[in-house]
N, C-alpha and C. Protein backbone atom coordinates (compact mmCIF):
# COMPACT_ATOMS: atom_id res chain seq x y z
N UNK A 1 7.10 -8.97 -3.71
CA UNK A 1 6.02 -8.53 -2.86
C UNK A 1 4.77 -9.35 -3.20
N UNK A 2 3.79 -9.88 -2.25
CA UNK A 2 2.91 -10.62 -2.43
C UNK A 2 1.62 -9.91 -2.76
N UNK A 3 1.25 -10.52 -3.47
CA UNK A 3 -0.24 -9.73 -3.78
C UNK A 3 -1.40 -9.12 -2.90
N UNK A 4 -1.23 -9.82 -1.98
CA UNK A 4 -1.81 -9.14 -0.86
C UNK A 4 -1.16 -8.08 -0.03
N UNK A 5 -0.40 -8.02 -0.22
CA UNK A 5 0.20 -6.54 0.21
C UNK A 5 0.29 -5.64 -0.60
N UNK A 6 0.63 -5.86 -1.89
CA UNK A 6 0.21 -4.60 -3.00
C UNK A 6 -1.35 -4.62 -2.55
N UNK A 7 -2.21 -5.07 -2.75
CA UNK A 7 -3.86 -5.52 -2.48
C UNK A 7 -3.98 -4.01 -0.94
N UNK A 8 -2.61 -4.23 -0.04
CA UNK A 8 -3.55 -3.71 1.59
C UNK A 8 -2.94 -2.30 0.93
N UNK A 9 -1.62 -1.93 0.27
CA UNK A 9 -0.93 -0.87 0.06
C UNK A 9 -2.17 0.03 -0.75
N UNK A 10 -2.83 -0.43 -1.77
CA UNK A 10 -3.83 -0.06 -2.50
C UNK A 10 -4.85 1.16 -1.33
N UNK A 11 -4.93 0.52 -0.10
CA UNK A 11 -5.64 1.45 0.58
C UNK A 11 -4.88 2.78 0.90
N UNK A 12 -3.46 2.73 1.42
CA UNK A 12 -2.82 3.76 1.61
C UNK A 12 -2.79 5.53 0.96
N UNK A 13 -3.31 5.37 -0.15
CA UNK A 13 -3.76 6.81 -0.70
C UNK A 13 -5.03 7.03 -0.24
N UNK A 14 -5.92 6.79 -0.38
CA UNK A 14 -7.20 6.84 0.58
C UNK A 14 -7.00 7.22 1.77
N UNK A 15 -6.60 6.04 2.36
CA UNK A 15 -6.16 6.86 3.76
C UNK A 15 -5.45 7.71 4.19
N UNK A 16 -4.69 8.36 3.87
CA UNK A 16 -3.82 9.24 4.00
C UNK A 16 -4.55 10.59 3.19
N UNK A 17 -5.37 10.44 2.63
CA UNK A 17 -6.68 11.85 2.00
C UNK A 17 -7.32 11.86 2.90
N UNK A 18 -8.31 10.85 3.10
CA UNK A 18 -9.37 10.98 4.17
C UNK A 18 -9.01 11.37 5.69
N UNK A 19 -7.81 10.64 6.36
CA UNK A 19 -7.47 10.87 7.67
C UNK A 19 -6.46 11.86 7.66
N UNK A 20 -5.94 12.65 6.82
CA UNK A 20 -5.06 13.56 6.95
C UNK A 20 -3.30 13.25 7.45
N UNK A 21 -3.61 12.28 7.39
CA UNK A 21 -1.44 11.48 8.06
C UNK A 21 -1.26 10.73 7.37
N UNK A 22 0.15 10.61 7.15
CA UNK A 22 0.76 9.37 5.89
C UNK A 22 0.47 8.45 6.81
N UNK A 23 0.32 7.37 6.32
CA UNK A 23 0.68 5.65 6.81
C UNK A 23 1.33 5.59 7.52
N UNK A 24 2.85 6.29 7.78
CA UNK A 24 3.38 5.56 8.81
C UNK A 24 3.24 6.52 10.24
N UNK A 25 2.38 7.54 10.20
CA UNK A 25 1.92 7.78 11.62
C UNK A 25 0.75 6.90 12.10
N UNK A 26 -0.07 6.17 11.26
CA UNK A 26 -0.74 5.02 11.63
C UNK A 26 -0.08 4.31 12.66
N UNK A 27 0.92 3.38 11.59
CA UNK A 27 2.15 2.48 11.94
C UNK A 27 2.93 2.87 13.58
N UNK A 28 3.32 4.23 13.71
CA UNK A 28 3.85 4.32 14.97
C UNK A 28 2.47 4.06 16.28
N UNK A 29 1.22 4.50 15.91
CA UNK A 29 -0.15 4.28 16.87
C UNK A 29 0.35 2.36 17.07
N UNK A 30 0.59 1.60 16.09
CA UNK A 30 0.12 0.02 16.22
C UNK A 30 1.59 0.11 17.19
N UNK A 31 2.43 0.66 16.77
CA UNK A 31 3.87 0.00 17.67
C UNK A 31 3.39 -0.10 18.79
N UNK A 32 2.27 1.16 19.27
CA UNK A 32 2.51 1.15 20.56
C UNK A 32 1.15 -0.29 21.38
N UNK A 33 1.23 -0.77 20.25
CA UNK A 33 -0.24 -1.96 20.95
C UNK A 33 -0.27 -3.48 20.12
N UNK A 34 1.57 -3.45 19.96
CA UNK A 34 2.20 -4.58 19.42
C UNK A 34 1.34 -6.11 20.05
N UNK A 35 1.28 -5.94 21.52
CA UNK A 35 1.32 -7.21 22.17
C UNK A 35 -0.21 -7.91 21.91
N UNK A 36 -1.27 -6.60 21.14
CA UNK A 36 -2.83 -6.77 21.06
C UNK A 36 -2.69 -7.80 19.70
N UNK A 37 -4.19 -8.41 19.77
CA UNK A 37 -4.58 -9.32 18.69
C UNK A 37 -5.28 -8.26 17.62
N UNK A 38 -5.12 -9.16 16.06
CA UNK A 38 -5.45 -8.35 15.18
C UNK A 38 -6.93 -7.60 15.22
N UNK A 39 -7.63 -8.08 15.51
CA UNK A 39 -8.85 -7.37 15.75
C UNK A 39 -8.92 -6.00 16.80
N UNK A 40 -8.22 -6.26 18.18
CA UNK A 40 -7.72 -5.33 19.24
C UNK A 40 -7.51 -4.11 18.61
N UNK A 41 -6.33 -4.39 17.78
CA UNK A 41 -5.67 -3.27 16.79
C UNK A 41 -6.06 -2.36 16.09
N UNK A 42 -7.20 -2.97 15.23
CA UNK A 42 -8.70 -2.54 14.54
C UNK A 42 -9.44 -1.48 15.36
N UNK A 43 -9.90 -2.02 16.44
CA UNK A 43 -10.72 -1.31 17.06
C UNK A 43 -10.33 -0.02 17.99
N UNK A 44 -8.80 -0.20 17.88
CA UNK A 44 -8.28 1.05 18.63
C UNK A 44 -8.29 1.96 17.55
N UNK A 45 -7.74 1.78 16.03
CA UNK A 45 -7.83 2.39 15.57
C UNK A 45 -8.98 3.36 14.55
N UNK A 46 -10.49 2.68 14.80
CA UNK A 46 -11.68 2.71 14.86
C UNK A 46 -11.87 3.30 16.14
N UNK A 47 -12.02 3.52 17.09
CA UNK A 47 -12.40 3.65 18.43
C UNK A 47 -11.82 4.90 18.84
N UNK A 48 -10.45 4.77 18.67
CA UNK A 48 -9.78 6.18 19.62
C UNK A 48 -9.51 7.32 18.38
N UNK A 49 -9.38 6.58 16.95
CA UNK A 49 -8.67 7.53 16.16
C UNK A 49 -10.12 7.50 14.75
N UNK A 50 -11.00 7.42 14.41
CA UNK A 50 -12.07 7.45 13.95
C UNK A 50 -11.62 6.95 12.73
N UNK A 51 -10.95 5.92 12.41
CA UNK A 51 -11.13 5.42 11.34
C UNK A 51 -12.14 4.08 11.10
N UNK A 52 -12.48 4.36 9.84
CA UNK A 52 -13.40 3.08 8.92
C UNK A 52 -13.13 1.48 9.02
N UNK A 53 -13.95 0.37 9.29
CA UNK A 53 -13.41 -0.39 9.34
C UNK A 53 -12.28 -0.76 8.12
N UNK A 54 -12.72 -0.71 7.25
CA UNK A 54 -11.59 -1.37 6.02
C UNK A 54 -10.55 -0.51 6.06
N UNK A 55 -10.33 0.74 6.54
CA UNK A 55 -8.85 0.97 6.19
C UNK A 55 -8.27 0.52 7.41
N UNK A 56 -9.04 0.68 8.98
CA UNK A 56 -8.09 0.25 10.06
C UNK A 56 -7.96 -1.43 9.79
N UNK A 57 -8.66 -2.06 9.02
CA UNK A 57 -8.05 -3.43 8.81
C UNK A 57 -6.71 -3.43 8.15
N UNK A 58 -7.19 -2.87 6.93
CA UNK A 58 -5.70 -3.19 5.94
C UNK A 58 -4.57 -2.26 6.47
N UNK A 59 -4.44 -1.19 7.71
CA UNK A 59 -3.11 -0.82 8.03
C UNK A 59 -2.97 -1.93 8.98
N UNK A 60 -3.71 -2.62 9.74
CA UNK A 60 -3.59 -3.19 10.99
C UNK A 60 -2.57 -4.84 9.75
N UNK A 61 -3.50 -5.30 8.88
CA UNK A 61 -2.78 -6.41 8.39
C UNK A 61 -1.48 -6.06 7.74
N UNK A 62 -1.32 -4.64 7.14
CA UNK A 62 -0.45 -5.00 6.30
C UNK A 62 0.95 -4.56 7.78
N UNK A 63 0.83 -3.99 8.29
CA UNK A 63 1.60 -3.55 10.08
C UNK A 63 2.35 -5.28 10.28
N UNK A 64 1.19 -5.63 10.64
CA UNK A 64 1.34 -7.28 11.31
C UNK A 64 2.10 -8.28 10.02
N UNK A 65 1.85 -8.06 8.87
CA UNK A 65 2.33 -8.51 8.19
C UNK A 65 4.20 -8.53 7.90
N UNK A 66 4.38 -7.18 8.27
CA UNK A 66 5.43 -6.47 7.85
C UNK A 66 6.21 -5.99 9.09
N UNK A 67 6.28 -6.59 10.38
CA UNK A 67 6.80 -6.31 11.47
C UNK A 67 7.07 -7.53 12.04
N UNK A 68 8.15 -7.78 12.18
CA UNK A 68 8.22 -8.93 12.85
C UNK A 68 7.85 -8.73 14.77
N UNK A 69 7.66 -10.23 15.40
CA UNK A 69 7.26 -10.44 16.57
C UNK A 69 8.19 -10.61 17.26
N UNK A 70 9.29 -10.21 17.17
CA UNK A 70 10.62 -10.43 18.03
C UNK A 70 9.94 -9.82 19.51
C-alpha cells in the first residue's frame, strides 16, 4: 500500500465520527458521479452532503485512486 493512501485512510476515523456513516456509504454517493472530474466530486460532496473540504478531498482521492475506470 502506498503511502499516500495510508496518508488519505488516516482521514477515515474522523470522518466517519464527524459525519455519522462509515466510508463506504461515502464511496457508494461517488459511484454514482463516476463520469465527474476530481474536483466535481469534491464539491458534491461539500455541497449536497455538508462535508469539509479535506475530508471530501481525501474520500474523493482515495475513491479515484482505488476504482478503476473501466
Amino acid at each position: 500500500m502506498s503511502e499516500k493512501i495510508k496518508a488519505l485512510q488516516s482521514y477515515f476515523p474522523s470522518i466517519e465520527q464527524k459525519y455519522g456513516k462509515p466510508v463506504k456509504d461515502w464511496f457508494r454517493v461517488l459511484d454514482g458521479h463516476k463520469e465527474l472530474a476530481h474536483m466535481e466530486m469534491v464539491a458534491i460532496l461539500k455541497d449536497r452532503h455538508g462535508l469539509g473540504h479535506g475530508h471530501a478531498n481525501a474520500l474523493v482521492a482515495y475513491y479515484r485512486a482505488n476504482t478503476s475506470s473501466d
